[in-house]
PDB file of N, CA and C in Angstrom:
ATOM      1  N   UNK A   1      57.967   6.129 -32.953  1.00  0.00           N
ATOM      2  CA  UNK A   1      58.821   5.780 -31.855  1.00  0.00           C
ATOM      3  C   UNK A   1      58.789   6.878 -30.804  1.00  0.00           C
ATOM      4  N   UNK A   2      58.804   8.049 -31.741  1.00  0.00           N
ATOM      5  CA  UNK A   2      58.792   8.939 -30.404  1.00  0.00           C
ATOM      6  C   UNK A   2      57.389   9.452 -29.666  1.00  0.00           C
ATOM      7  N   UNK A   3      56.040   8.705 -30.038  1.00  0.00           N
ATOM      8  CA  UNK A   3      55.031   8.829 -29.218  1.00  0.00           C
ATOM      9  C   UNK A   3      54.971   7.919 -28.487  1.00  0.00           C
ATOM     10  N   UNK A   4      55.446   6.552 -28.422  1.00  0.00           N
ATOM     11  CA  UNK A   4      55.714   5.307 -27.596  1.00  0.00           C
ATOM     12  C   UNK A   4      56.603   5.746 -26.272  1.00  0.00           C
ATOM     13  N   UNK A   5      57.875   6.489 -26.901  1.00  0.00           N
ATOM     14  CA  UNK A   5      58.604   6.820 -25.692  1.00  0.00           C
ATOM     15  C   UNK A   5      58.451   7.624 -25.036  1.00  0.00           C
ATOM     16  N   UNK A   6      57.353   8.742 -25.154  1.00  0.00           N
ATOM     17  CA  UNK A   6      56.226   9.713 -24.537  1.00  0.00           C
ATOM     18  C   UNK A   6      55.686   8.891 -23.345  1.00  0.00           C
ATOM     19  N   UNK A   7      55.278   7.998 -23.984  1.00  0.00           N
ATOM     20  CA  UNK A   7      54.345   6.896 -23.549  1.00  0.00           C
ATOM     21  C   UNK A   7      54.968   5.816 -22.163  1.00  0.00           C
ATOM     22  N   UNK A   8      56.050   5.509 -22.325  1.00  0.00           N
ATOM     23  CA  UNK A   8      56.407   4.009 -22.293  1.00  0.00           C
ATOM     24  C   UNK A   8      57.810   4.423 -21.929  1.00  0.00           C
ATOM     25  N   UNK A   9      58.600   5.580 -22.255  1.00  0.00           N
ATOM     26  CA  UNK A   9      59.745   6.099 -22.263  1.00  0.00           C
ATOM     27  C   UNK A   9      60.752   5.504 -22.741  1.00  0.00           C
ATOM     28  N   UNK A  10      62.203   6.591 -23.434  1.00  0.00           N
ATOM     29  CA  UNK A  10      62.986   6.306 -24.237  1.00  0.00           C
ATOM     30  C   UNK A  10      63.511   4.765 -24.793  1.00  0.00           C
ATOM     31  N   UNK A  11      63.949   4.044 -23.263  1.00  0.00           N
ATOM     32  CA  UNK A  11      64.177   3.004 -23.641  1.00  0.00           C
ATOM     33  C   UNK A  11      63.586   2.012 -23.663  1.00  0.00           C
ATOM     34  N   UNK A  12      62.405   2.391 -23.497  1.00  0.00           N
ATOM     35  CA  UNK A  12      61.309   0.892 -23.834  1.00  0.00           C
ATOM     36  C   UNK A  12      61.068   1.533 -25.210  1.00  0.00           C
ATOM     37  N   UNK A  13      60.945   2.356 -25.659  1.00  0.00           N
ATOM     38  CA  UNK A  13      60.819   2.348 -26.899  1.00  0.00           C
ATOM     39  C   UNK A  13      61.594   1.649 -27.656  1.00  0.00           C
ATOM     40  N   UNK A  14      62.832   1.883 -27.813  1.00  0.00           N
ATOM     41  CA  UNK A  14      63.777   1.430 -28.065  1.00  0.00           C
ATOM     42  C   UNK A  14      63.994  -0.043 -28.561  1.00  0.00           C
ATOM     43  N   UNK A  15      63.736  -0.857 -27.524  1.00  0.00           N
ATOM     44  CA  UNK A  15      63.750  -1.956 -27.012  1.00  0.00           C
ATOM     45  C   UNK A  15      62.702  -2.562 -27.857  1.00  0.00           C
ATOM     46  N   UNK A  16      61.319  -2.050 -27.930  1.00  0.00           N
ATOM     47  CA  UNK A  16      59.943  -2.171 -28.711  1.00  0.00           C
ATOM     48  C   UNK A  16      60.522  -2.177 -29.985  1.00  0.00           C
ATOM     49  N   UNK A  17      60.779  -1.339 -30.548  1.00  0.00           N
ATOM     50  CA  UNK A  17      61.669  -1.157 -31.700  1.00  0.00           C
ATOM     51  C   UNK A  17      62.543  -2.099 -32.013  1.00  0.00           C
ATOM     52  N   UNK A  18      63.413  -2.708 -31.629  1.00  0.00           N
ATOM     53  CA  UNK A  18      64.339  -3.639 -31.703  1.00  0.00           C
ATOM     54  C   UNK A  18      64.088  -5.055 -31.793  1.00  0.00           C
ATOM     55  N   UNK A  19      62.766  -4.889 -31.048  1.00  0.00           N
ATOM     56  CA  UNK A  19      62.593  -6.362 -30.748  1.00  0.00           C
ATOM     57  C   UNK A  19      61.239  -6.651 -32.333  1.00  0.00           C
ATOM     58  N   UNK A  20      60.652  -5.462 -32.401  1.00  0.00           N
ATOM     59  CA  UNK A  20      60.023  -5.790 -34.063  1.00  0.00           C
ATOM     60  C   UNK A  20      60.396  -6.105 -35.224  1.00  0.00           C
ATOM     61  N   UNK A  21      62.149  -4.977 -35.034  1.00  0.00           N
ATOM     62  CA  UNK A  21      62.818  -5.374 -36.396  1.00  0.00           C
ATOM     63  C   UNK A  21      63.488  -6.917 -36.149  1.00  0.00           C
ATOM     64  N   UNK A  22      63.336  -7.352 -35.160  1.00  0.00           N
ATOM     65  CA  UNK A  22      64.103  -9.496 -34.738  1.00  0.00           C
ATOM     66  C   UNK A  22      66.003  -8.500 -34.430  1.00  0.00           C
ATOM     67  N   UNK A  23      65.572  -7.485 -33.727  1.00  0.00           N
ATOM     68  CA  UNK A  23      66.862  -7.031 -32.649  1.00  0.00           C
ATOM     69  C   UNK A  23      67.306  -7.866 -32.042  1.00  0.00           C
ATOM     70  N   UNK A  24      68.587  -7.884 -31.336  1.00  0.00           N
ATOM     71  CA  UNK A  24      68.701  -7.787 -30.086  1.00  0.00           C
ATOM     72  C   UNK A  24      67.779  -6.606 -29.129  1.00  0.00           C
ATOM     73  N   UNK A  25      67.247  -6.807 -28.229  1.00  0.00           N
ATOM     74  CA  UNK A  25      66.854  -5.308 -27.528  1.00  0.00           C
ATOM     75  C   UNK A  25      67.584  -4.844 -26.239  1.00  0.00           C
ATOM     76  N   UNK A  26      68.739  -3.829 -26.779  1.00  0.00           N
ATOM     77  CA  UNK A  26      69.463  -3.455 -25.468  1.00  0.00           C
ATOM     78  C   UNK A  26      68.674  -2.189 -25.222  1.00  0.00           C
ATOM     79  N   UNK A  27      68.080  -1.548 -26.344  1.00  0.00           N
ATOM     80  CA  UNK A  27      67.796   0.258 -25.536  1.00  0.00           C
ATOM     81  C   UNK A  27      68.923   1.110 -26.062  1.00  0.00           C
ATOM     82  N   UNK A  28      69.373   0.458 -27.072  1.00  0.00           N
ATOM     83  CA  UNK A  28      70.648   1.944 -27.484  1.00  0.00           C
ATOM     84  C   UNK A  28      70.226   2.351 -28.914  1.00  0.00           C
ATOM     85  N   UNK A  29      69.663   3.232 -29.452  1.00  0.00           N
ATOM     86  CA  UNK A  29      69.265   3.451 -31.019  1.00  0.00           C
ATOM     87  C   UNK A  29      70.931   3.697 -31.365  1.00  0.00           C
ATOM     88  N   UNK A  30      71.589   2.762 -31.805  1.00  0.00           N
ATOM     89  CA  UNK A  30      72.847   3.050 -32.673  1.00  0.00           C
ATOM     90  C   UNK A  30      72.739   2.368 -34.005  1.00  0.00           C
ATOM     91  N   UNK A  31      73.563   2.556 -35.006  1.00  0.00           N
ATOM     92  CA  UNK A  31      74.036   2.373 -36.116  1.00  0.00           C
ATOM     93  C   UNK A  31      73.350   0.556 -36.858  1.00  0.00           C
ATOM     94  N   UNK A  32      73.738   0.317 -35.982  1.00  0.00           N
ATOM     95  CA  UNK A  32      72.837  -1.557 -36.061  1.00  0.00           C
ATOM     96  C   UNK A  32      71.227  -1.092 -36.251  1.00  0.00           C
ATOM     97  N   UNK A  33      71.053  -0.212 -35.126  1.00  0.00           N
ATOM     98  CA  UNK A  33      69.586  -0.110 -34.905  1.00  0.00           C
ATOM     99  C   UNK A  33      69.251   0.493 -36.379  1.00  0.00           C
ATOM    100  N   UNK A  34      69.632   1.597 -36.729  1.00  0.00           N
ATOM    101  CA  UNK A  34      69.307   2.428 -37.386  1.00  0.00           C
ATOM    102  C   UNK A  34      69.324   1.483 -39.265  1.00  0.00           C
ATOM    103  N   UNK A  35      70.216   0.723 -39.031  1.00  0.00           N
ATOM    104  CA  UNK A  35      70.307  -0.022 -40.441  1.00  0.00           C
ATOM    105  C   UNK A  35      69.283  -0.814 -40.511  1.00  0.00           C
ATOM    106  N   UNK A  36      68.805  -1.360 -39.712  1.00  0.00           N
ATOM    107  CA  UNK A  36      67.874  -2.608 -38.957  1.00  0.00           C
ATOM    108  C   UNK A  36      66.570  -1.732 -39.980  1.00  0.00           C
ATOM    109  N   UNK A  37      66.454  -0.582 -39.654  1.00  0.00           N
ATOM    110  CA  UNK A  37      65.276   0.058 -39.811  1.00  0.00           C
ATOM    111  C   UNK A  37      65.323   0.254 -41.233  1.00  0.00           C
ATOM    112  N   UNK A  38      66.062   1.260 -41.832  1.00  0.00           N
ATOM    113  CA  UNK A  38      66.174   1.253 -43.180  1.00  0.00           C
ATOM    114  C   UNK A  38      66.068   0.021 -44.357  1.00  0.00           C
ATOM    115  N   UNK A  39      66.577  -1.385 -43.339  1.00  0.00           N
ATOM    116  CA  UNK A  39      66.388  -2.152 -44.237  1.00  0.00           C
ATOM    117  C   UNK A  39      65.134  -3.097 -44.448  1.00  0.00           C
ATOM    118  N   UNK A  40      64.322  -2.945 -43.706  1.00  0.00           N
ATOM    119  CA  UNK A  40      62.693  -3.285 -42.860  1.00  0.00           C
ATOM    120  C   UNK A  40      61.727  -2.652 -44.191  1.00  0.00           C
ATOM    121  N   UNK A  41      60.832  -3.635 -44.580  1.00  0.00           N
ATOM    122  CA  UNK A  41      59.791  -2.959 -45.309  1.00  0.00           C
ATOM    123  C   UNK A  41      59.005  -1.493 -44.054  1.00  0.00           C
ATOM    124  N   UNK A  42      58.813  -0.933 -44.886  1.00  0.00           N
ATOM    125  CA  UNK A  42      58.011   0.397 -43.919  1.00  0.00           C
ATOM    126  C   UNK A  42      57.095  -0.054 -43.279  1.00  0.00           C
ATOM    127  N   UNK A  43      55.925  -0.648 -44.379  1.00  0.00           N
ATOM    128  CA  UNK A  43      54.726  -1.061 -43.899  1.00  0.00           C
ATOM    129  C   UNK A  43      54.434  -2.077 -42.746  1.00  0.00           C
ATOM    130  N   UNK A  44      55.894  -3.064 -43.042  1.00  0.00           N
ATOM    131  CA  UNK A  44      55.894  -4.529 -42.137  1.00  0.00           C
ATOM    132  C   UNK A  44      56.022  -3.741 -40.914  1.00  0.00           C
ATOM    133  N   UNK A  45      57.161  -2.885 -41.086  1.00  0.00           N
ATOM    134  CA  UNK A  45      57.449  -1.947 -39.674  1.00  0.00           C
ATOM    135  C   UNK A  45      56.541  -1.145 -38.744  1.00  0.00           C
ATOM    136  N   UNK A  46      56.339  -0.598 -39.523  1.00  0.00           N
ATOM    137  CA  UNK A  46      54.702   0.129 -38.880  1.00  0.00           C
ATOM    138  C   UNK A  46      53.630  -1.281 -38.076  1.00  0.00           C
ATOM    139  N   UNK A  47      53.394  -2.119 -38.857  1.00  0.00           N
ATOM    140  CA  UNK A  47      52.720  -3.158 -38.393  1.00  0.00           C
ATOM    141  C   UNK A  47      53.079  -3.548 -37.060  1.00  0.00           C
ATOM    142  N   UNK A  48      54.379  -4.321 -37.370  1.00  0.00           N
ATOM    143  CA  UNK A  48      54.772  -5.233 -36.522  1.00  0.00           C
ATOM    144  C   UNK A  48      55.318  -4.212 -35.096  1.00  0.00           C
ATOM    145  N   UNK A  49      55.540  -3.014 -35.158  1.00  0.00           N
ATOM    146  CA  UNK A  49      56.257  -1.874 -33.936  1.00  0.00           C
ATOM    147  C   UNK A  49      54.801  -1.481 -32.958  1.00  0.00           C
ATOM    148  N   UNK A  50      53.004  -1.369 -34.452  1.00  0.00           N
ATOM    149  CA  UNK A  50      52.139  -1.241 -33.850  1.00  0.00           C
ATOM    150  C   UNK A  50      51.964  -2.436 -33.068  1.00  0.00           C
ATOM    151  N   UNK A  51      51.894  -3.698 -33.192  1.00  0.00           N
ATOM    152  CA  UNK A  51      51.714  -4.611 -32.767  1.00  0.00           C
ATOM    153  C   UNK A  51      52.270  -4.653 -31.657  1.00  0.00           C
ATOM    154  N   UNK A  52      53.629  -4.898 -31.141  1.00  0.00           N
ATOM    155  CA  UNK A  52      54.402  -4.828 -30.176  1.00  0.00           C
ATOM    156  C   UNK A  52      53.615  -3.958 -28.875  1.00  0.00           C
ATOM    157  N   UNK A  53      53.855  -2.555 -29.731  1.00  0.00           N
ATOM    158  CA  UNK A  53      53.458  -1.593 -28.307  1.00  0.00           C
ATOM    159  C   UNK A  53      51.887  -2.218 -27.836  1.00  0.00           C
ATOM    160  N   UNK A  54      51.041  -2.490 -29.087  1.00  0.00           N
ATOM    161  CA  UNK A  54      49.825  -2.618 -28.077  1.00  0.00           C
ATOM    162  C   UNK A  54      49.741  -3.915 -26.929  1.00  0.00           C
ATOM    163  N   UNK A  55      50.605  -4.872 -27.119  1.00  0.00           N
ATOM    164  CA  UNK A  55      51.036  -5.994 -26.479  1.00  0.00           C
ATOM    165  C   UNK A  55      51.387  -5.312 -24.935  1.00  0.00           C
ATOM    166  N   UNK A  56      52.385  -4.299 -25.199  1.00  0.00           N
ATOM    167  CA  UNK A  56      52.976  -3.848 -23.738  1.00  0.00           C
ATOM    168  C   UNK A  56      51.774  -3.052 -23.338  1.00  0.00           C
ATOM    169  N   UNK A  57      50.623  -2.161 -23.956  1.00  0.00           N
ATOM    170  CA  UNK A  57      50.084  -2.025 -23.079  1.00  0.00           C
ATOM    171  C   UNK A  57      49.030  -2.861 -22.524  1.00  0.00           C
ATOM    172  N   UNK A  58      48.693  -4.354 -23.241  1.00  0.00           N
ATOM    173  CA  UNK A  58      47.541  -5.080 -22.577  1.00  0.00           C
ATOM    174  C   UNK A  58      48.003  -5.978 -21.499  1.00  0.00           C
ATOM    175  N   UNK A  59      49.958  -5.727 -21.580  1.00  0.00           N
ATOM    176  CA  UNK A  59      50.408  -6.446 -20.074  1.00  0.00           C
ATOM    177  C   UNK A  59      50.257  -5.426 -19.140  1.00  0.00           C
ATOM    178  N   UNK A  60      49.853  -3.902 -19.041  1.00  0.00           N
ATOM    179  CA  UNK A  60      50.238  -3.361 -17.824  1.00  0.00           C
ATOM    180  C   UNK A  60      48.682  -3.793 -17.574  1.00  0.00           C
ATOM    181  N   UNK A  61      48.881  -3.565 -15.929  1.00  0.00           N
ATOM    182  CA  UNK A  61      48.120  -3.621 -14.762  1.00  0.00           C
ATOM    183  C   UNK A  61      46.738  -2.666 -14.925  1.00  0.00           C
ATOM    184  N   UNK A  62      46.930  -1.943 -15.178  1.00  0.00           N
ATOM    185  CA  UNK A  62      46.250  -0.477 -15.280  1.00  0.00           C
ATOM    186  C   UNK A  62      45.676  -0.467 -16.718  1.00  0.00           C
ATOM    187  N   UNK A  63      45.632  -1.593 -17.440  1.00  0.00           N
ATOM    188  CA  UNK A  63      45.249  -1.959 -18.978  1.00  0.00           C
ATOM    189  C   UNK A  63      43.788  -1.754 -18.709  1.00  0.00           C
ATOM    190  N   UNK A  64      42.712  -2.103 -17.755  1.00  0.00           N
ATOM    191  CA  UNK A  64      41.787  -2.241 -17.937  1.00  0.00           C
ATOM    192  C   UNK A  64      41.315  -1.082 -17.596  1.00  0.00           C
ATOM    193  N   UNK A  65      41.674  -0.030 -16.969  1.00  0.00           N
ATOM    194  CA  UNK A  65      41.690   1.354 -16.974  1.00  0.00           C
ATOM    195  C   UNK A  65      41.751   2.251 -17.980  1.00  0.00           C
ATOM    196  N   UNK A  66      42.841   2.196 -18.575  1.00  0.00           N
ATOM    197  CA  UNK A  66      43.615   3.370 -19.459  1.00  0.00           C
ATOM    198  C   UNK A  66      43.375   2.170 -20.753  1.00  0.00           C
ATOM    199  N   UNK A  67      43.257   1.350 -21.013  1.00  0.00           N
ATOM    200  CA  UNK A  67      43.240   0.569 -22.227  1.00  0.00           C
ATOM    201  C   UNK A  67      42.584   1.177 -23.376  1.00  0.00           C
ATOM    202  N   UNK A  68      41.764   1.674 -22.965  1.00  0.00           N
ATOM    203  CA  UNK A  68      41.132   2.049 -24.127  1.00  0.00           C
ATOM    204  C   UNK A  68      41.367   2.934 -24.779  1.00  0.00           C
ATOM    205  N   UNK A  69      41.711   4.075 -24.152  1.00  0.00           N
ATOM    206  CA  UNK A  69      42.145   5.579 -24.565  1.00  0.00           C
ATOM    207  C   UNK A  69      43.871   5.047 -25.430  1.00  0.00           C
ATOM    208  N   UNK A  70      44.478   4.224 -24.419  1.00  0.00           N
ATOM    209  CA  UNK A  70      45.882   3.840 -25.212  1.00  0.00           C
ATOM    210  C   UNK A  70      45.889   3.056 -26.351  1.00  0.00           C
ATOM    211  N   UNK A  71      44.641   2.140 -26.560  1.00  0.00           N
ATOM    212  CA  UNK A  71      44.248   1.492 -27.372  1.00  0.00           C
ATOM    213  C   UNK A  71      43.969   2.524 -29.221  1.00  0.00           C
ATOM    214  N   UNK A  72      43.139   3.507 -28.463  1.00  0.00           N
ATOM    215  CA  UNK A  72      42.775   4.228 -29.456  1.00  0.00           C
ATOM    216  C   UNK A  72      44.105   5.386 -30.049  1.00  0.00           C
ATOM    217  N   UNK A  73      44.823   6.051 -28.752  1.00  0.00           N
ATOM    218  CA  UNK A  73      45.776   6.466 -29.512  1.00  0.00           C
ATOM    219  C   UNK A  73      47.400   5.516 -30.664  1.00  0.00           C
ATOM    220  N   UNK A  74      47.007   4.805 -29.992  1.00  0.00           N
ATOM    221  CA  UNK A  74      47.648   3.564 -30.812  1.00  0.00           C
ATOM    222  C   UNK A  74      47.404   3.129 -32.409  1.00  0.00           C
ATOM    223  N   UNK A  75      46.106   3.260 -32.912  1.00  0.00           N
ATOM    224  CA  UNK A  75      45.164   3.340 -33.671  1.00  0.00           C
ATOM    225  C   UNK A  75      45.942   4.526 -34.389  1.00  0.00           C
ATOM    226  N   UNK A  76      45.500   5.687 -34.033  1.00  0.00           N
ATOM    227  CA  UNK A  76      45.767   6.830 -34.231  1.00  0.00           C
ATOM    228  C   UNK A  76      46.964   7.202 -35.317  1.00  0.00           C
ATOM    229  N   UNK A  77      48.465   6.661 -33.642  1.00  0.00           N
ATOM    230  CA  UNK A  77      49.474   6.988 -34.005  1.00  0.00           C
ATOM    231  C   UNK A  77      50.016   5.791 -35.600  1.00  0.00           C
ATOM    232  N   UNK A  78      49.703   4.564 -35.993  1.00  0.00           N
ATOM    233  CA  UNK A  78      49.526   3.780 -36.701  1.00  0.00           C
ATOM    234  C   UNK A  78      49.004   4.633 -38.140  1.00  0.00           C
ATOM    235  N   UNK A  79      47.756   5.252 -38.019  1.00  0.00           N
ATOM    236  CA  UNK A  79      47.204   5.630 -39.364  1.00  0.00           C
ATOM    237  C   UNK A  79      48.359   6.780 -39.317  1.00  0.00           C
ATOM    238  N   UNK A  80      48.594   7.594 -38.760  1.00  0.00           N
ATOM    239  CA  UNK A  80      49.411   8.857 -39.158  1.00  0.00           C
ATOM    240  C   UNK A  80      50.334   8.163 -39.609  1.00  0.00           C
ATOM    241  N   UNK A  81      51.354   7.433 -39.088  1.00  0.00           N
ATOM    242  CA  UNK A  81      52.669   6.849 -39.476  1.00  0.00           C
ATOM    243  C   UNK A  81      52.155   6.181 -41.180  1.00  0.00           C
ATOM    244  N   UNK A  82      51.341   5.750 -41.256  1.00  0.00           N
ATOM    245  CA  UNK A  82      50.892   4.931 -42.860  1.00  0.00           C
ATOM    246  C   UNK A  82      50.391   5.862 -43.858  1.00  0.00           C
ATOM    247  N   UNK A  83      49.803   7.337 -43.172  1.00  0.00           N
ATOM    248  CA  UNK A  83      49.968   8.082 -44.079  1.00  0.00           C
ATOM    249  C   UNK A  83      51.034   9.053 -45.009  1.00  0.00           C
ATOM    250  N   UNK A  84      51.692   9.129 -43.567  1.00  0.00           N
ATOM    251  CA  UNK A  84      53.387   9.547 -43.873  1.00  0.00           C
ATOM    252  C   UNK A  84      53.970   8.884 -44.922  1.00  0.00           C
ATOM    253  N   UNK A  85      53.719   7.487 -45.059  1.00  0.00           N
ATOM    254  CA  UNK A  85      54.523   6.949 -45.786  1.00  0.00           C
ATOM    255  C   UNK A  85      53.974   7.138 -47.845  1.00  0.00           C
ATOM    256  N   UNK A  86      53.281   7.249 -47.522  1.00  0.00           N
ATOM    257  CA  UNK A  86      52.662   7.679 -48.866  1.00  0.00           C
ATOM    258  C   UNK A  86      51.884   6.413 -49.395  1.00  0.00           C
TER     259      UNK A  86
END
């Protein structure tokens, strides 16, 4: 989440986040949010949060530019997060 909002910033992260776990997506990481997550298989999560972000970046404008490089750190940030998990 927090290389997305690097990316994409805080509250689109957020929002990305919310809307993977079947949120509401307001943009507030509170207590809902945070249960939302804990109660989410890891793996589905990782999936479905990778999924999302790469969606937002094949809507921007500038996708056919930067796509690829965002494409690949996407990739990236995905295997690290799945290794984390053990």
């Amino acid at each position: 989440m927090f290389d997305f909002a690097v990316q994409a910033g805080p509250a689109r992260s957020i929002k990305t986040l919310q809307a993977a776990l079947g949120e509401k997506p307001d943009g507030r990481f509170d207590s809902t949010t945070l249960e939302a997550v804990w109660a989410t298989d890891s793996d589905l999560l990782v999936e479905d949060f990778t999924q999302a972000k790469g969606a937002f970046y094949r809507a921007l404008p500038t996708f056919k530019t930067f796509g690829r490089g965002w494409l690949y750190r996407l990739a990236e940030v995905k295997l690290n997060a799945t290794s984390m998990m053990g």
